[in-house]
Protein backbone atom coordinates (compact mmCIF):
# COMPACT_ATOMS: atom_id res chain seq x y z
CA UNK A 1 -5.91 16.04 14.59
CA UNK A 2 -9.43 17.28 14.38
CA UNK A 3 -11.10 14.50 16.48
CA UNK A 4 -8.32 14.24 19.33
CA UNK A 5 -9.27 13.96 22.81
CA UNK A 6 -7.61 16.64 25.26
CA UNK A 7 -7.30 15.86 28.72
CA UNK A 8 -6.28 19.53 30.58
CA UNK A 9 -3.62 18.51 33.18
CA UNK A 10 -3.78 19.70 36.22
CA UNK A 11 -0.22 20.57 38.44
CA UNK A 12 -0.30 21.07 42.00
CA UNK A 13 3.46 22.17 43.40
CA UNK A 14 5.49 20.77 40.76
CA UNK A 15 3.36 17.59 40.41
CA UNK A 16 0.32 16.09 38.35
CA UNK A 17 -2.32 15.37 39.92
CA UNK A 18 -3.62 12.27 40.95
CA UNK A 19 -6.94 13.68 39.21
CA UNK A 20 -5.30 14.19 35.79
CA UNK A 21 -4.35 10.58 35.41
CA UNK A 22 -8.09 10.05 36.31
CA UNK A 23 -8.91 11.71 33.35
CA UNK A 24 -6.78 10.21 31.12
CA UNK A 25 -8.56 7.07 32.17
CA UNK A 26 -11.27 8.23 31.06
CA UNK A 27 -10.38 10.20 28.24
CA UNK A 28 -8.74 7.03 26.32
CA UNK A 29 -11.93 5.10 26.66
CA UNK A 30 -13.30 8.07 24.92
CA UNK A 31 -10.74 8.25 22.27
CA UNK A 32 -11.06 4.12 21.54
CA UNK A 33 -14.84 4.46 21.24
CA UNK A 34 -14.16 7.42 18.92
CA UNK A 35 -11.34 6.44 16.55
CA UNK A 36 -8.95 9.64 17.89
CA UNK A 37 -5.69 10.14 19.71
CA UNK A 38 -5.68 11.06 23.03
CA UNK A 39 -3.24 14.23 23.89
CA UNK A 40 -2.81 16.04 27.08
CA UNK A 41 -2.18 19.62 27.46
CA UNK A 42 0.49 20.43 29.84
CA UNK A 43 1.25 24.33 30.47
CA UNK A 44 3.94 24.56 32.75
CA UNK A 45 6.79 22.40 33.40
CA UNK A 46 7.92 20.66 30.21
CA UNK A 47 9.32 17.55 33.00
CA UNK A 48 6.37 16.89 34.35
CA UNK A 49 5.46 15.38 30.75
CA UNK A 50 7.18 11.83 31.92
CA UNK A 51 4.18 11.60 33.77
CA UNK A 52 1.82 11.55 31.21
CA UNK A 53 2.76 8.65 29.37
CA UNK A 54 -1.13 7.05 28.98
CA UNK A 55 -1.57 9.77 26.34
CA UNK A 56 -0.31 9.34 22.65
CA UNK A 57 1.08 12.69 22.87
CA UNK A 58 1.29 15.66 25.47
CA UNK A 59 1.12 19.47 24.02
CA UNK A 60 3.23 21.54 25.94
CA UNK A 61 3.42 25.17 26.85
CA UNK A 62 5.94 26.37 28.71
CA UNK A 63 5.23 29.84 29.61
CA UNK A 64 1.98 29.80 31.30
CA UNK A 65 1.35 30.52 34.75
CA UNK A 66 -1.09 28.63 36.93
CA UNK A 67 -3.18 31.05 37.36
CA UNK A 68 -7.00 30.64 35.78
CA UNK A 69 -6.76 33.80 33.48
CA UNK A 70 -3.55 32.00 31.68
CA UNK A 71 -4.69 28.75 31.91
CA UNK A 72 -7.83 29.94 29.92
CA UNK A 73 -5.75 31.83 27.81
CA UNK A 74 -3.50 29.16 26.44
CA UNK A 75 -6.45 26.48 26.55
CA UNK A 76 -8.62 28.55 24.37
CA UNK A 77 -5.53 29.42 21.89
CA UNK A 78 -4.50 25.84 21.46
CA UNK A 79 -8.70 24.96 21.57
CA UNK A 80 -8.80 27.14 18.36
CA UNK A 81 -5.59 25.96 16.52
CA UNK A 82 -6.49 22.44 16.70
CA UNK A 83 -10.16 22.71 17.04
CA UNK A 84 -10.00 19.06 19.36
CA UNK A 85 -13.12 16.91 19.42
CA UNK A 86 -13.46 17.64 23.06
CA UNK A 87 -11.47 19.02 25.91
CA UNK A 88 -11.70 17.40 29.66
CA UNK A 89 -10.71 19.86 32.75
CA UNK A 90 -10.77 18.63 35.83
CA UNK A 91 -13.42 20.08 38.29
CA UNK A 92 -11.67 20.97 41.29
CA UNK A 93 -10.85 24.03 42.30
CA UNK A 94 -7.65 24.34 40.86
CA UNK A 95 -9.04 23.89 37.16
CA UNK A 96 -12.79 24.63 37.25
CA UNK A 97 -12.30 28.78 36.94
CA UNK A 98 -10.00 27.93 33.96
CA UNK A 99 -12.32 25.71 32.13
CA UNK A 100 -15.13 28.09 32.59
CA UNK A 101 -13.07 31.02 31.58
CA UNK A 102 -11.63 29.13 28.22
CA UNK A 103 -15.20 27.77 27.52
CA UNK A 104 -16.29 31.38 27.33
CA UNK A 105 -13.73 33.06 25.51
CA UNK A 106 -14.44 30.03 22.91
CA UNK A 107 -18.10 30.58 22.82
CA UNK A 108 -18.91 26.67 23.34
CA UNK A 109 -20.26 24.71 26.33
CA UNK A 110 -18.74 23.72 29.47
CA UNK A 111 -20.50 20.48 30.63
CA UNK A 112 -19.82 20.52 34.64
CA UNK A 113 -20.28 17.38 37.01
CA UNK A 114 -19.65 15.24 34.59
CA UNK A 115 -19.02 11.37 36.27
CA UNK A 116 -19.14 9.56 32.98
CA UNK A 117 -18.73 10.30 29.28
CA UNK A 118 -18.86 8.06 26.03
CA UNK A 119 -19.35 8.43 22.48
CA UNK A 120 -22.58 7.04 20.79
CA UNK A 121 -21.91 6.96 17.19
CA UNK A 122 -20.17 10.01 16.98
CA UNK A 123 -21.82 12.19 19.63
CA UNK A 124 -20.17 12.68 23.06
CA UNK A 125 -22.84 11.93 25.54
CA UNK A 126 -21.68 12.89 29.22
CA UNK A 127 -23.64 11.75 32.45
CA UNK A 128 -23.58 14.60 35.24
CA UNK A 129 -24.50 15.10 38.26
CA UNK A 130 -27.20 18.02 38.85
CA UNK A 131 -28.98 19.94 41.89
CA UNK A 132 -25.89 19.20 43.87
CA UNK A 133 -26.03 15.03 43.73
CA UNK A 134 -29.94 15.01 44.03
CA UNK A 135 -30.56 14.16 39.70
CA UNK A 136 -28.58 12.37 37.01
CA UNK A 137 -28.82 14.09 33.28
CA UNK A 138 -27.40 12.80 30.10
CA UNK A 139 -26.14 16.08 27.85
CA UNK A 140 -24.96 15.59 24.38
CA UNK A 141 -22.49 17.24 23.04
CA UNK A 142 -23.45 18.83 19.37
CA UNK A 143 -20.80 21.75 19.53
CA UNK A 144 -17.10 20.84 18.17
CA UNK A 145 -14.24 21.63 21.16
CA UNK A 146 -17.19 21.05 24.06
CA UNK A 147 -15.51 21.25 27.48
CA UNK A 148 -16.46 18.57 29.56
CA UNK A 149 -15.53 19.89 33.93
CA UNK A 150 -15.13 15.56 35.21
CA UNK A 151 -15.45 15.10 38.59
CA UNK A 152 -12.65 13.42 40.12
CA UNK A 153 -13.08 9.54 41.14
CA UNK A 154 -14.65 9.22 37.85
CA UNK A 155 -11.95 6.50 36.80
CA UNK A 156 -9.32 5.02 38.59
CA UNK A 157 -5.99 7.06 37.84
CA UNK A 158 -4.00 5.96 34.78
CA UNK A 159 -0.44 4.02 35.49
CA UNK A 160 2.62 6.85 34.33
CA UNK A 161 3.40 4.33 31.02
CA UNK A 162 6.30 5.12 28.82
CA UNK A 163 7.71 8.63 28.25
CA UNK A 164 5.07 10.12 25.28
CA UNK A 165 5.66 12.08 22.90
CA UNK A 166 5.83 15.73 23.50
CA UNK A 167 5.08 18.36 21.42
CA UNK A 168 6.32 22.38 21.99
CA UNK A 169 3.93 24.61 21.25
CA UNK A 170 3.81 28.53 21.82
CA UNK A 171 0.77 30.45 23.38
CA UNK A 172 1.10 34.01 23.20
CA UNK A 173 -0.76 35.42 26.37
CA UNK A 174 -2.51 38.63 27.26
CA UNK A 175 -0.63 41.06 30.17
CA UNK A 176 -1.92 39.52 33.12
CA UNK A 177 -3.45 41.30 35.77
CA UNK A 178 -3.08 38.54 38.03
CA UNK A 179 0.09 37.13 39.36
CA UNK A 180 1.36 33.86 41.05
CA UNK A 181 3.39 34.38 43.91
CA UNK A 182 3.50 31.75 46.42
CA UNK A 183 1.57 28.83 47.95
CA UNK A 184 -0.40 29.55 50.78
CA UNK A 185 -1.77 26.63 52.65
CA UNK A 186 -4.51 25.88 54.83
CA UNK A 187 -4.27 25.72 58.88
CA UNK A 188 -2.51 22.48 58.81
CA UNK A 189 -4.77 20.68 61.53
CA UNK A 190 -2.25 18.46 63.00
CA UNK A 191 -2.03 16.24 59.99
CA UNK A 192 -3.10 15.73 56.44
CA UNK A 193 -5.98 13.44 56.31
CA UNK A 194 -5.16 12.44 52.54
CA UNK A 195 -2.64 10.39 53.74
CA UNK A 196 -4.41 8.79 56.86
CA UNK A 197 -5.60 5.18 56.61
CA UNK A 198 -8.58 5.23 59.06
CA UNK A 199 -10.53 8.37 59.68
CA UNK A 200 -13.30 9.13 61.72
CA UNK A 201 -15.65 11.86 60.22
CA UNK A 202 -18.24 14.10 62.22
CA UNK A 203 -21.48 15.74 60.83
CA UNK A 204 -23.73 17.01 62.14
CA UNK A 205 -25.29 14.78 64.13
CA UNK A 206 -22.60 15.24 66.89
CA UNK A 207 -24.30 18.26 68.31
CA UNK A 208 -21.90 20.14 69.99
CA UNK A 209 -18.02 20.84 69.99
CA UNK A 210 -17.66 19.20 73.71
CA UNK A 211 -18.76 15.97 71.86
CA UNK A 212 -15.61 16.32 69.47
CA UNK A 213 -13.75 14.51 71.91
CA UNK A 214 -16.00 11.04 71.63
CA UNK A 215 -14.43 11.09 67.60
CA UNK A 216 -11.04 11.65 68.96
CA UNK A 217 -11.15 8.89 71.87
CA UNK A 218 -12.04 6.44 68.72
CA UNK A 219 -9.56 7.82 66.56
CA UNK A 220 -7.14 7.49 68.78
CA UNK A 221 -8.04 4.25 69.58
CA UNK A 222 -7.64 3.43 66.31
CA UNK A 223 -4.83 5.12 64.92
CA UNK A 224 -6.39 7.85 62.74
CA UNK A 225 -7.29 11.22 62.25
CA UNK A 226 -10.84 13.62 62.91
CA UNK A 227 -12.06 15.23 59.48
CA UNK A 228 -16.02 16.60 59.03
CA UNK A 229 -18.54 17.38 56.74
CA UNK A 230 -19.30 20.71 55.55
CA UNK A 231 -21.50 22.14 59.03
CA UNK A 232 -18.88 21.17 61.45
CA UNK A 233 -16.01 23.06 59.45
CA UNK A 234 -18.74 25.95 59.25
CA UNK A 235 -18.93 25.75 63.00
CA UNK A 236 -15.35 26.40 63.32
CA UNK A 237 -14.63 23.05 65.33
CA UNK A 238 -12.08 21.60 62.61
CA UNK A 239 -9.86 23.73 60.36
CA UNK A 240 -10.73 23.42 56.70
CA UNK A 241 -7.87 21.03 56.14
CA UNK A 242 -10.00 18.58 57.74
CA UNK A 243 -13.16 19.06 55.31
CA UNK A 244 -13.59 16.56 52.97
CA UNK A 245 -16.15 16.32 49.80
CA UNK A 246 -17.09 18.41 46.81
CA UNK A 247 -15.63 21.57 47.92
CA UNK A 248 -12.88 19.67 50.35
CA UNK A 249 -10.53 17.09 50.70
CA UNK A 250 -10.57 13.94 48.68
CA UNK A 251 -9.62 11.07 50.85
CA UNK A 252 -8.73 7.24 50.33
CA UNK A 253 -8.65 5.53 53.35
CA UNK A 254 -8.44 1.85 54.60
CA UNK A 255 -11.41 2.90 56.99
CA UNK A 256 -14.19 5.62 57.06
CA UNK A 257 -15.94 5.90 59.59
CA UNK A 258 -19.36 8.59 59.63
CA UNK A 259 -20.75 10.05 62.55
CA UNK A 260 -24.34 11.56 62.45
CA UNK A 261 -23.25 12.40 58.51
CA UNK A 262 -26.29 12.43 56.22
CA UNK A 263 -24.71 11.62 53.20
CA UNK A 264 -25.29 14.45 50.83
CA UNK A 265 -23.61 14.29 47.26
CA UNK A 266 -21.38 16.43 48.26
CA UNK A 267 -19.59 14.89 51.02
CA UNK A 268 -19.72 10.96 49.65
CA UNK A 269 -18.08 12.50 46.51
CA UNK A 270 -14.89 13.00 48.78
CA UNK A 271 -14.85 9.01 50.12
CA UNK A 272 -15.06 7.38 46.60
CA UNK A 273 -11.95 6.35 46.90
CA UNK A 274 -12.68 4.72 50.61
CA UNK A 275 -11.92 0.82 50.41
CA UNK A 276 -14.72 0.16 53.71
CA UNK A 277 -17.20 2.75 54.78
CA UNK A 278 -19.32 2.42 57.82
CA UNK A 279 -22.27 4.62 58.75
CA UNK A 280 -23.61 5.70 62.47
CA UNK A 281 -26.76 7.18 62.14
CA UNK A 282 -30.37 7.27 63.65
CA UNK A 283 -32.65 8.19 60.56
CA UNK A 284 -32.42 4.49 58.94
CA UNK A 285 -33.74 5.83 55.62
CA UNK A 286 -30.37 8.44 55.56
CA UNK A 287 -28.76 8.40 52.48
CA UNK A 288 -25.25 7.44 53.57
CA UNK A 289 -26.59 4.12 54.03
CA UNK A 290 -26.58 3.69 50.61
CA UNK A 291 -23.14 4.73 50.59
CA UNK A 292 -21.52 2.60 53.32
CA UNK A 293 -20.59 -0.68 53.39
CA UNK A 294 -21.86 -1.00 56.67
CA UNK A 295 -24.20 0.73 58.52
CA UNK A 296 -25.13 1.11 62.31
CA UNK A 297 -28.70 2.57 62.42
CA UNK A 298 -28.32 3.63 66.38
CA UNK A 299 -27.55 6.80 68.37
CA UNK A 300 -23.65 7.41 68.04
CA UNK A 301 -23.43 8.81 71.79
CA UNK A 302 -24.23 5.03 72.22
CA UNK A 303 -22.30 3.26 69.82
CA UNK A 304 -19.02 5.42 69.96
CA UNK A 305 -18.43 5.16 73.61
CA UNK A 306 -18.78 1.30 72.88
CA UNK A 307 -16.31 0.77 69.84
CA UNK A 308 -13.86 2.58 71.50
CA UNK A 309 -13.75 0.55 74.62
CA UNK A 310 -14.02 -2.50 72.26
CA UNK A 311 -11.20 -1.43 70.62
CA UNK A 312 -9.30 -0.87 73.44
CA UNK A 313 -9.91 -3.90 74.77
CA UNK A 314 -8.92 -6.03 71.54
CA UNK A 315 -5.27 -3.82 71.47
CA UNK A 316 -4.90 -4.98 75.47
């Protein structure tokens, strides 16, 4: 059991997240190149296991809160029981306080923003992202039980498979000091843009809060939803429901449309998932071209004003 591959999943009102099964992706691409099994650590509801079925086997605590000081807790327990070859969180902000919490109590690294990671003759070698998108590094991984945070998109999610195999095991945990009570969610915003199929995303390139209503003429046009980058939730003119990237909302529409967005890392890390992407901007050399399947390099108090008539027109 020494050279398993852990996968941390990560539960999100009484579900797995879409981000775990990422991982698993990942992680048994990992464990192939490796020669290990490939064994997901569930603490929390022992049903949600049926879930897991692309690991070989799922470790499962029962009695562990979702909070990040048990979460570390029983990681770094089970970490030093079965000293795995490496464990991969997901970084979002439900697990990232948890890795870096059990990373520390463990005394070994925790290798954030990682987008790739493969083993090269017996080292793990991750590819992450650094100075917020800007650089690529390649860190190898020397220390047994590394913690690798994975950025989610990294892999497509892995299919449920048959029921695994499911192991109890018991965590003995510290008296916590802090307590789950309830979910508390965000302003809801009118709708959940995870779930739209075209959306029409500001930056900040559309000035002012009056012009708002040119990205809700075209999304109404065209059946979807407002969401915005990182300045306009700042600003106060969408709730934070509507944010998507990094530290946002990750989205998977039919349709993305970007208004006067520059494409930093952290926002294009939120549209990965995106099947077409289409770009207004005026700087030509902006680096959501690069991200967009297509790209309008014109002033969007031109172009906007346009589609949406077009659009109109086309529906009768």
């Amino acid at each position: 059991m020494a050279s398993n591959i852990w996968v941390l999943a990560e539960t999100w009102r009484g579900q797995v997240t879409e981000t775990t099964l990422e991982l698993l992706t990942l992680g048994r691409e990992v464990a192939g190149q490796s020669g290990s099994q490939l064994e997901a650590v569930l603490l929390g509801d022992k049903s949600l296991a049926a879930s897991l079925g692309a690991a070989d086997n799922v470790l499962c605590a029962a009695n562990v809160e979702p909070t990040p000081e048990a979460v570390a807790a029983a990681l770094a327990q089970l970490v030093k029981e079965r000293q795995p070859q490496a464990v991969l969180v997901p970084w979002t902000n439900l697990s990232m306080d948890a890795g870096a919490l059990a990373a520390a109590q463990l005394n070994v690294p925790f290798v954030n923003g990682c987008k790739d990671l493969k083993s090269d003759a017996g080292t793990l070698v991750a590819q992450c992202v650094v100075y917020g998108g800007k650089l690529e590094a390649a860190v190898s991984a020397t220390t047994a039980s590394t913690l690798f945070g994975v950025l989610p998109g990294s892999r497509s999610a892995a299919s449920p498979g048959n029921a695994p195999t499911v192991t109890d095991v018991a965590v003995t945990l510290p008296e916590a000091k802090v307590k789950f009570t309830k979910y508390l969610e965000p302003e809801a915003g009118g709708v959940d843009i995870t779930q739209q199929d075209v959306l029409i995303a500001v930056g900040r390139g559309i000035q002012t809060q009056d012009n708002m209503e040119l990205a809700n003429d075209l999304a109404a046009a065209l059946g979807g939803a407002v969401c915005g980058s990182r300045p306009v939730i700042d600003q106060g003119w969408l709730p934070l429901s509507c944010q998507v990237g990094k530290s946002g909302m990750q989205v998977k529409p039919k349709l993305y449309i970007m208004l006067g967005i520059s494409g930093a890392p952290e926002h294009i890390e939120g549209i990965k998932g995106a099947q077409v992407v289409v770009a207004v901007n005026t700087d030509a050399a902006a680096p959501v071209f690069n991200a967009s399947h297509y790209g309008i390099n014109a002033d969007l108090f031109e172009v906007v004003p346009a589609l949406t008539e077009a659009v109109k027109a086309k529906k009768g």
